[in-house]
PDB file of N, CA and C in Angstrom:
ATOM      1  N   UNK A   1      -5.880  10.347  -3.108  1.00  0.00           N
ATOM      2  CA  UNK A   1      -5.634   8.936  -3.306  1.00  0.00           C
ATOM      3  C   UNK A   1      -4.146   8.667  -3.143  1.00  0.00           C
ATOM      4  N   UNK A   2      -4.075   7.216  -2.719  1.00  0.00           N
ATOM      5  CA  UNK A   2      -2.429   7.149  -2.388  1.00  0.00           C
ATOM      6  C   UNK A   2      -1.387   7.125  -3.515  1.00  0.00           C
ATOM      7  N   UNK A   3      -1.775   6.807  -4.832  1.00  0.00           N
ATOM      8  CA  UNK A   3      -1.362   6.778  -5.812  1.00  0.00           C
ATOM      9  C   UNK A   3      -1.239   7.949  -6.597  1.00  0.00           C
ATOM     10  N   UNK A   4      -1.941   9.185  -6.287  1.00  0.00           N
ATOM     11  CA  UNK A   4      -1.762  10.133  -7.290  1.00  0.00           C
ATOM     12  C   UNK A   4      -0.882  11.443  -5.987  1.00  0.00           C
ATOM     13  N   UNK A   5      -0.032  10.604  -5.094  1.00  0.00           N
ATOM     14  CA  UNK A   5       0.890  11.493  -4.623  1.00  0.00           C
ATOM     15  C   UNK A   5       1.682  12.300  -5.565  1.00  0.00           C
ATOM     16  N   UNK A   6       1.842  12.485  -6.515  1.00  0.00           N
ATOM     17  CA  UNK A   6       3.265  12.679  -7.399  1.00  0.00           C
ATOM     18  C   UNK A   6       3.767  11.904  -7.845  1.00  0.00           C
ATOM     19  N   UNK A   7       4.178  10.785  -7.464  1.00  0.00           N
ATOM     20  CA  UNK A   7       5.298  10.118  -7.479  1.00  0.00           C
ATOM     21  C   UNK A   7       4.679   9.210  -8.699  1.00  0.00           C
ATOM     22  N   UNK A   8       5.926   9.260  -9.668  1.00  0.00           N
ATOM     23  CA  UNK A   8       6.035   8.896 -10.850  1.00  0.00           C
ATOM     24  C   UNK A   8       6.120   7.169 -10.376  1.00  0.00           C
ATOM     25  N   UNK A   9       4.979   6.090 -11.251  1.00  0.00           N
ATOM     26  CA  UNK A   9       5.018   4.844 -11.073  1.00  0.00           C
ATOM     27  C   UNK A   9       6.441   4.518 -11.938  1.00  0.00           C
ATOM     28  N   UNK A  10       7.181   3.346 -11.503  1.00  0.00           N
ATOM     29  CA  UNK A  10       8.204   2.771 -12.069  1.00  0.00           C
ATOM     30  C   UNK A  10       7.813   1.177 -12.656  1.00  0.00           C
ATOM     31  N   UNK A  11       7.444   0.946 -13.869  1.00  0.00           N
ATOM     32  CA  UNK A  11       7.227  -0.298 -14.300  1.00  0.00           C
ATOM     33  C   UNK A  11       5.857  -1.016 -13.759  1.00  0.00           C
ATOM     34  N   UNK A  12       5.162  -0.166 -12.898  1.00  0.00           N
ATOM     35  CA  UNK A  12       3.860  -0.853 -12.022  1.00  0.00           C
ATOM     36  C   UNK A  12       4.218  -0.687 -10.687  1.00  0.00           C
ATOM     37  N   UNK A  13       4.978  -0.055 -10.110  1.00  0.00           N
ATOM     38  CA  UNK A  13       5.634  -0.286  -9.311  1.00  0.00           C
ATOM     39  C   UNK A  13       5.233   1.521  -8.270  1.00  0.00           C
ATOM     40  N   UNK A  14       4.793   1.432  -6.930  1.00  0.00           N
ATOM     41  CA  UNK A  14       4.302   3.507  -6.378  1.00  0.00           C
ATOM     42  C   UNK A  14       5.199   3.150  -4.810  1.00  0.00           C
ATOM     43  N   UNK A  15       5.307   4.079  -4.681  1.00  0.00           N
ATOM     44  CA  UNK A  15       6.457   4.569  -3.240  1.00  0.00           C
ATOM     45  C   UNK A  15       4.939   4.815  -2.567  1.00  0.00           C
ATOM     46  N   UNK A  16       5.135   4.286  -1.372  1.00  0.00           N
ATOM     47  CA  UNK A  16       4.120   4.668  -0.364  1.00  0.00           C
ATOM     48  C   UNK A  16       4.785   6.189  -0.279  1.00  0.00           C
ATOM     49  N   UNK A  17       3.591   7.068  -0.215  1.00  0.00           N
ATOM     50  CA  UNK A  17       4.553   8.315   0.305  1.00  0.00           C
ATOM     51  C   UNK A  17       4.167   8.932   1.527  1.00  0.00           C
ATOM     52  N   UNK A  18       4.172   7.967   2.744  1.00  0.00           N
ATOM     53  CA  UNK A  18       4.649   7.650   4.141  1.00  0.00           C
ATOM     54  C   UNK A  18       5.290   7.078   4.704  1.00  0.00           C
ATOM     55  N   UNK A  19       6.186   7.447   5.765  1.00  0.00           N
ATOM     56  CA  UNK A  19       6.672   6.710   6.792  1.00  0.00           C
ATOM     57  C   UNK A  19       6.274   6.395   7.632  1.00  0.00           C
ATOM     58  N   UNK A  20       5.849   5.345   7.936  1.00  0.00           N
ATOM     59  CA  UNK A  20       4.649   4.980   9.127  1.00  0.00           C
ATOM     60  C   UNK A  20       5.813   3.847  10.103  1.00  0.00           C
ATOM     61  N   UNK A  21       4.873   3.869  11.384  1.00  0.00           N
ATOM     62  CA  UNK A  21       5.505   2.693  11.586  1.00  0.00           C
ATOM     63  C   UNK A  21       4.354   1.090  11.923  1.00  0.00           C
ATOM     64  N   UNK A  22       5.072   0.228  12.031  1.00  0.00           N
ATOM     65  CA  UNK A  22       4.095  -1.356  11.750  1.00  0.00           C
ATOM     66  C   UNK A  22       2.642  -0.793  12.761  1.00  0.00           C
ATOM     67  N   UNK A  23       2.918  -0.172  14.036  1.00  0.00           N
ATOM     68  CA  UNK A  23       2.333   0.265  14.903  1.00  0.00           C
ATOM     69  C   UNK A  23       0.805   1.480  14.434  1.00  0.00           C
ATOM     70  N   UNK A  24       1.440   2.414  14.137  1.00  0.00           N
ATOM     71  CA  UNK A  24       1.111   3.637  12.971  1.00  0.00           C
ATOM     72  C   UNK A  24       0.048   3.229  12.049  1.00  0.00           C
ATOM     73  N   UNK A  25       0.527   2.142  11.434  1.00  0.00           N
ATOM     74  CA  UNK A  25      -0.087   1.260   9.949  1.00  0.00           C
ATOM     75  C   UNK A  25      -1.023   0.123  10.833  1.00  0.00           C
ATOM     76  N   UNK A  26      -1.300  -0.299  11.656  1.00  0.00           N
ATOM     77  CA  UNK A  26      -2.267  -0.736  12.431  1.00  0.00           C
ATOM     78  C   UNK A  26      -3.478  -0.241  13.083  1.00  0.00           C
ATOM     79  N   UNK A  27      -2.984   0.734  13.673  1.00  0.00           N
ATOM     80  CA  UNK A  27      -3.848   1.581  14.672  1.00  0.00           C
ATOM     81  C   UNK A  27      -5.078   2.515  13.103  1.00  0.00           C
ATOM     82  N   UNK A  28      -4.453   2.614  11.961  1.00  0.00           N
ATOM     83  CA  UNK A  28      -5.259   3.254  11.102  1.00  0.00           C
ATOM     84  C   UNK A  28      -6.137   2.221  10.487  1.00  0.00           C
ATOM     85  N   UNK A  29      -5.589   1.030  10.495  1.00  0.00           N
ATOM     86  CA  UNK A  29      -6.771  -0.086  10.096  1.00  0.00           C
ATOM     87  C   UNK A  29      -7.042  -0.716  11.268  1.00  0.00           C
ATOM     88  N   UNK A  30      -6.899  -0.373  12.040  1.00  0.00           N
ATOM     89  CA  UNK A  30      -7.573  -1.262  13.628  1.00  0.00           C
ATOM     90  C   UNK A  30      -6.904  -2.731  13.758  1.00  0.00           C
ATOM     91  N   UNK A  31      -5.554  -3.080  13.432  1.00  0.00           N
ATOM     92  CA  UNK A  31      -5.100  -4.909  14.196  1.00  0.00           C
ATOM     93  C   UNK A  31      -3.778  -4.305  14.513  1.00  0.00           C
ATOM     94  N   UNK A  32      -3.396  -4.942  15.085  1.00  0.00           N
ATOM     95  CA  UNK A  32      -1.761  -4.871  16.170  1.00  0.00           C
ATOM     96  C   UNK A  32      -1.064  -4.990  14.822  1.00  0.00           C
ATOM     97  N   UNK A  33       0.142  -4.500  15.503  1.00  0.00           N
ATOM     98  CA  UNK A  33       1.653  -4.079  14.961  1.00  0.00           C
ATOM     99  C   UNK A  33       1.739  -5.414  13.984  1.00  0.00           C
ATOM    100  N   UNK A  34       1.679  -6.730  15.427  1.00  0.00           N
ATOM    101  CA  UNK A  34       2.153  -7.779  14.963  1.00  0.00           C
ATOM    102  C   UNK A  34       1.657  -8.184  13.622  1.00  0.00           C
ATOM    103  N   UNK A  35       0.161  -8.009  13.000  1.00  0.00           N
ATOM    104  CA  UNK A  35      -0.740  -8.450  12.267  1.00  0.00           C
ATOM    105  C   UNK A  35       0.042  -7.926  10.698  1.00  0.00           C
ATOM    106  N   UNK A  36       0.023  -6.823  10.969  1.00  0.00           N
ATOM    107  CA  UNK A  36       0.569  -5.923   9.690  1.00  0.00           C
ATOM    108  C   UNK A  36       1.639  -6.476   9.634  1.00  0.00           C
ATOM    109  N   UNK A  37       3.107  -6.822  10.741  1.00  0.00           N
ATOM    110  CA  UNK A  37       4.069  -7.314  10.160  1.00  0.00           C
ATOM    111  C   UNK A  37       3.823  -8.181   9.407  1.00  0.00           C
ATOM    112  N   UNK A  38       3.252  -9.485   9.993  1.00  0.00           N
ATOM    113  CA  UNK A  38       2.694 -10.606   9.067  1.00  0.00           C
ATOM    114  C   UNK A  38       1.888 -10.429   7.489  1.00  0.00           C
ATOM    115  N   UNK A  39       1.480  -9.481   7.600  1.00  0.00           N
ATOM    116  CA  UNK A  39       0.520  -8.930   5.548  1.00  0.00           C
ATOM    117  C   UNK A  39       1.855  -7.992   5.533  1.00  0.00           C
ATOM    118  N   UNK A  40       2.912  -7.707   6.089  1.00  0.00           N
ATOM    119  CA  UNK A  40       3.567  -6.837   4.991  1.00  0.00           C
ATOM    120  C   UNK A  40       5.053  -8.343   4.903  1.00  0.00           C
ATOM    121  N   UNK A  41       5.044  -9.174   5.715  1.00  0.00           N
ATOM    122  CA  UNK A  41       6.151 -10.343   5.194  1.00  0.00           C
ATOM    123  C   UNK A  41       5.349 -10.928   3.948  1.00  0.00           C
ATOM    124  N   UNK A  42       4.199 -11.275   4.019  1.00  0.00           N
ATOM    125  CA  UNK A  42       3.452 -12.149   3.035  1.00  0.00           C
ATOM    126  C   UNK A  42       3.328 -11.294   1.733  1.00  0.00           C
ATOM    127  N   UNK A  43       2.788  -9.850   1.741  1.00  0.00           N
ATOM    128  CA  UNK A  43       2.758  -9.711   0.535  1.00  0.00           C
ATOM    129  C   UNK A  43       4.593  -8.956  -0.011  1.00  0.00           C
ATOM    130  N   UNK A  44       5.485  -9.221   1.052  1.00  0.00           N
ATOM    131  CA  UNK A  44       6.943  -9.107   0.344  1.00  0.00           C
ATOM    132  C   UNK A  44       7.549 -10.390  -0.352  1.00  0.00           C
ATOM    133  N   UNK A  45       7.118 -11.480   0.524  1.00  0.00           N
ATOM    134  CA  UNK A  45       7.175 -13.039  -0.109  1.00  0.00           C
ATOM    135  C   UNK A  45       6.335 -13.247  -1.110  1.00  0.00           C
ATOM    136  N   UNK A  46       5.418 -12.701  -1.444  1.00  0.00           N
ATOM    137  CA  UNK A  46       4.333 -12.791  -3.151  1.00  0.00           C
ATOM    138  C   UNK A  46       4.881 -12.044  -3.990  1.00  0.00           C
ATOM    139  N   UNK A  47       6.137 -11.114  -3.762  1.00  0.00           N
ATOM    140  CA  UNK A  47       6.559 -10.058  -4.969  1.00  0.00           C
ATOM    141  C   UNK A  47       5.386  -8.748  -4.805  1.00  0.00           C
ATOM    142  N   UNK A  48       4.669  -8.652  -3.969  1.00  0.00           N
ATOM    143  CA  UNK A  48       3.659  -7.440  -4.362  1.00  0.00           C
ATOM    144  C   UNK A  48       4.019  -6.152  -3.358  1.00  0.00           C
ATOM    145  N   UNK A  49       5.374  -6.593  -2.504  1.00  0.00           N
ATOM    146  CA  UNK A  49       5.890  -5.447  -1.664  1.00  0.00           C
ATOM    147  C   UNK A  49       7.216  -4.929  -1.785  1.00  0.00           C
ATOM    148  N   UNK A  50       8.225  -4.417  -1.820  1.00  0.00           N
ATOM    149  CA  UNK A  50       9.542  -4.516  -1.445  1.00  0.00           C
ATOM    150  C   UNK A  50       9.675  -3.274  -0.732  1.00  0.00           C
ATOM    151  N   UNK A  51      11.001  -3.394   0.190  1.00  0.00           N
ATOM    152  CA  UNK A  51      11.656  -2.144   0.801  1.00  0.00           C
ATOM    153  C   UNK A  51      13.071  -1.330   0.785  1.00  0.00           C
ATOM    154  N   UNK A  52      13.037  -0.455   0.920  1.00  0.00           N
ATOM    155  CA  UNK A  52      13.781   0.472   0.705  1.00  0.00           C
ATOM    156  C   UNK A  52      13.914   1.416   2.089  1.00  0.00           C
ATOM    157  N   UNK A  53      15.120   0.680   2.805  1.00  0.00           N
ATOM    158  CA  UNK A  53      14.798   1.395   4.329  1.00  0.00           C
ATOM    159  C   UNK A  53      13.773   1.392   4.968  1.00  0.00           C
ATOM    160  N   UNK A  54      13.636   2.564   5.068  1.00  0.00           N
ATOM    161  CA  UNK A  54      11.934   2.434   5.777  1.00  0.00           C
ATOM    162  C   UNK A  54      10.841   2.848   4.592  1.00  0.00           C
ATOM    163  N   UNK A  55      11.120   2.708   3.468  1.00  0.00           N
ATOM    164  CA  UNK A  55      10.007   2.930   2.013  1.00  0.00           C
ATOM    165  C   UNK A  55       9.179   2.220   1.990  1.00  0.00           C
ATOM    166  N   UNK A  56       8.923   2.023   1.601  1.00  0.00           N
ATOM    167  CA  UNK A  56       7.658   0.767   1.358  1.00  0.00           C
ATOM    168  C   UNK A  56       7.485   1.048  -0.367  1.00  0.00           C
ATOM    169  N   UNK A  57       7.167   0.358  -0.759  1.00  0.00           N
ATOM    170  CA  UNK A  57       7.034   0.067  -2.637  1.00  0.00           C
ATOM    171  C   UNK A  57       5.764  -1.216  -2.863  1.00  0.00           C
ATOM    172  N   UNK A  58       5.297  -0.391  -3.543  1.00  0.00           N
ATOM    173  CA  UNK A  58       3.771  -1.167  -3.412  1.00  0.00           C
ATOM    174  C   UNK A  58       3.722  -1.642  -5.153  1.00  0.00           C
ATOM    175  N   UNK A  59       3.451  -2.999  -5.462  1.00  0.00           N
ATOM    176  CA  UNK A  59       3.006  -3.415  -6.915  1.00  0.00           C
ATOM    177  C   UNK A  59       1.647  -3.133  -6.967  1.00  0.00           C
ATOM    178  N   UNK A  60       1.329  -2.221  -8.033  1.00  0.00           N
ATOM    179  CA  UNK A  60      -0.254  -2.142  -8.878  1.00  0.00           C
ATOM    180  C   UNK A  60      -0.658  -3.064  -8.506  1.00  0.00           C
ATOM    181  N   UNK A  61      -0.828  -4.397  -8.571  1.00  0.00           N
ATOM    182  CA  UNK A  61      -1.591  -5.872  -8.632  1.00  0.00           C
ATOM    183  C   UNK A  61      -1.892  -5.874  -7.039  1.00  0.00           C
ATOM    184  N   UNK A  62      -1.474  -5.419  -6.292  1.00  0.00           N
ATOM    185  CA  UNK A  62      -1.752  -5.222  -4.512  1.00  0.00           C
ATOM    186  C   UNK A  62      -3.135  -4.639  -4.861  1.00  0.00           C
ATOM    187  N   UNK A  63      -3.275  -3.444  -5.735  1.00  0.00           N
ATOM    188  CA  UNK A  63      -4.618  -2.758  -6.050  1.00  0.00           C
ATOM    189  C   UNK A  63      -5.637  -3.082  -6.721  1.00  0.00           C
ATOM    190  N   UNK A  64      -5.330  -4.483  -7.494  1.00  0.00           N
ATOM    191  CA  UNK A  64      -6.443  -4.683  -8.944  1.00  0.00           C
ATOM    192  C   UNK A  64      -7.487  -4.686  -8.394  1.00  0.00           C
ATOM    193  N   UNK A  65      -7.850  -5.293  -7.531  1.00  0.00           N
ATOM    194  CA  UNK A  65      -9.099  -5.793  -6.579  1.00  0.00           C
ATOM    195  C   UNK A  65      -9.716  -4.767  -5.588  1.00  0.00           C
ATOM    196  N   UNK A  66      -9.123  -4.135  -5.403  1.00  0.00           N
ATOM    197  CA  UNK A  66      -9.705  -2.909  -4.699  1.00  0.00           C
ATOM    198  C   UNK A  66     -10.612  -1.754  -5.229  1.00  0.00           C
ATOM    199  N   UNK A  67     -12.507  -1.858  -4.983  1.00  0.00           N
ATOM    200  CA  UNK A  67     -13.079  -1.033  -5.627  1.00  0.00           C
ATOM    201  C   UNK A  67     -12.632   0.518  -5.355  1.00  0.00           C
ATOM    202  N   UNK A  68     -12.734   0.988  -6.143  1.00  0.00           N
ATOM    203  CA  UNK A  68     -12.803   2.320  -5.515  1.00  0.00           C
ATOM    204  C   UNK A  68     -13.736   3.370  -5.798  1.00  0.00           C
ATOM    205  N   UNK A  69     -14.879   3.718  -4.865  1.00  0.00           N
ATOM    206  CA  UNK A  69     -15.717   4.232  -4.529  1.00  0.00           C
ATOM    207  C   UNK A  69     -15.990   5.364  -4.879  1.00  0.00           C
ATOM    208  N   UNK A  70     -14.822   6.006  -5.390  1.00  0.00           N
ATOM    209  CA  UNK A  70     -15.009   7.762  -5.828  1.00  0.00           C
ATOM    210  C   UNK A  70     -15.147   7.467  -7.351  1.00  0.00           C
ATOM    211  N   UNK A  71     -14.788   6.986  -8.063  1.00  0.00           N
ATOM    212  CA  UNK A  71     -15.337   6.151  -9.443  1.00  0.00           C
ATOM    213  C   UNK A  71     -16.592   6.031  -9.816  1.00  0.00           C
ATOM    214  N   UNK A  72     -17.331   5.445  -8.741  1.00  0.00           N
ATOM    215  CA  UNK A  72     -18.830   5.267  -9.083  1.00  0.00           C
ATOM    216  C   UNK A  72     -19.612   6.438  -8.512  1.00  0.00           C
ATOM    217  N   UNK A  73     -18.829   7.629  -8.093  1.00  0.00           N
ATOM    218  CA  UNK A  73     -20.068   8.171  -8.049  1.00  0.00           C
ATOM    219  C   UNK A  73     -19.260   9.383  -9.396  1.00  0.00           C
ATOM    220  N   UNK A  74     -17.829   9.404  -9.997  1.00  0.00           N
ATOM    221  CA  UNK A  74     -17.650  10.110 -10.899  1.00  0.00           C
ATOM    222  C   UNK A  74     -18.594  10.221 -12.050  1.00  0.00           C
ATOM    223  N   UNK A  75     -18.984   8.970 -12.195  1.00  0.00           N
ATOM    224  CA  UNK A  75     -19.763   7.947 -13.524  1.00  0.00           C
ATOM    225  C   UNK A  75     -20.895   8.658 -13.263  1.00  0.00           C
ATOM    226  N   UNK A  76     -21.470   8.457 -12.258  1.00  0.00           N
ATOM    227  CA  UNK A  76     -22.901   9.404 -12.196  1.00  0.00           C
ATOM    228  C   UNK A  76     -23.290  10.799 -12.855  1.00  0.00           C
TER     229      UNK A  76
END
């Protein structure tokens, strides 16, 4: 999971721990470069992104909404 890289959360706050590029980060969810620039300006203008060079810093709340699938079958 992308979150249990290591990397110690800061306040709610996880380091992508990749360097991708807009290109990179498209081609793995299937829309152009351009698309991702646009969801990574929007969720930096909502507070739920910031950067650090080429870092990326992701807010928890980017995740609340996201099921996650290995959960429900832990429960089982």
């Amino acid at each position: 999971m992308l979150l249990d890289g290591g990397i110690e959360p800061k306040a709610g706050w996880y380091t992508v721990p990749l360097t991708l590029t807009h290109e990179e980060y498209g081609q793995i969810i299937n829309v152009t470069r351009v698309t991702i620039s646009r969801i990574l300006a929007l969720w930096q203008s909502e507070g739920l992104i910031c950067r650090e060079n080429k870092t990326i810093i992701v807010h928890h709340q980017l995740f609340d909404d996201v099921y996650d699938w290995l959960s429900y079958f832990s429960e089982k």
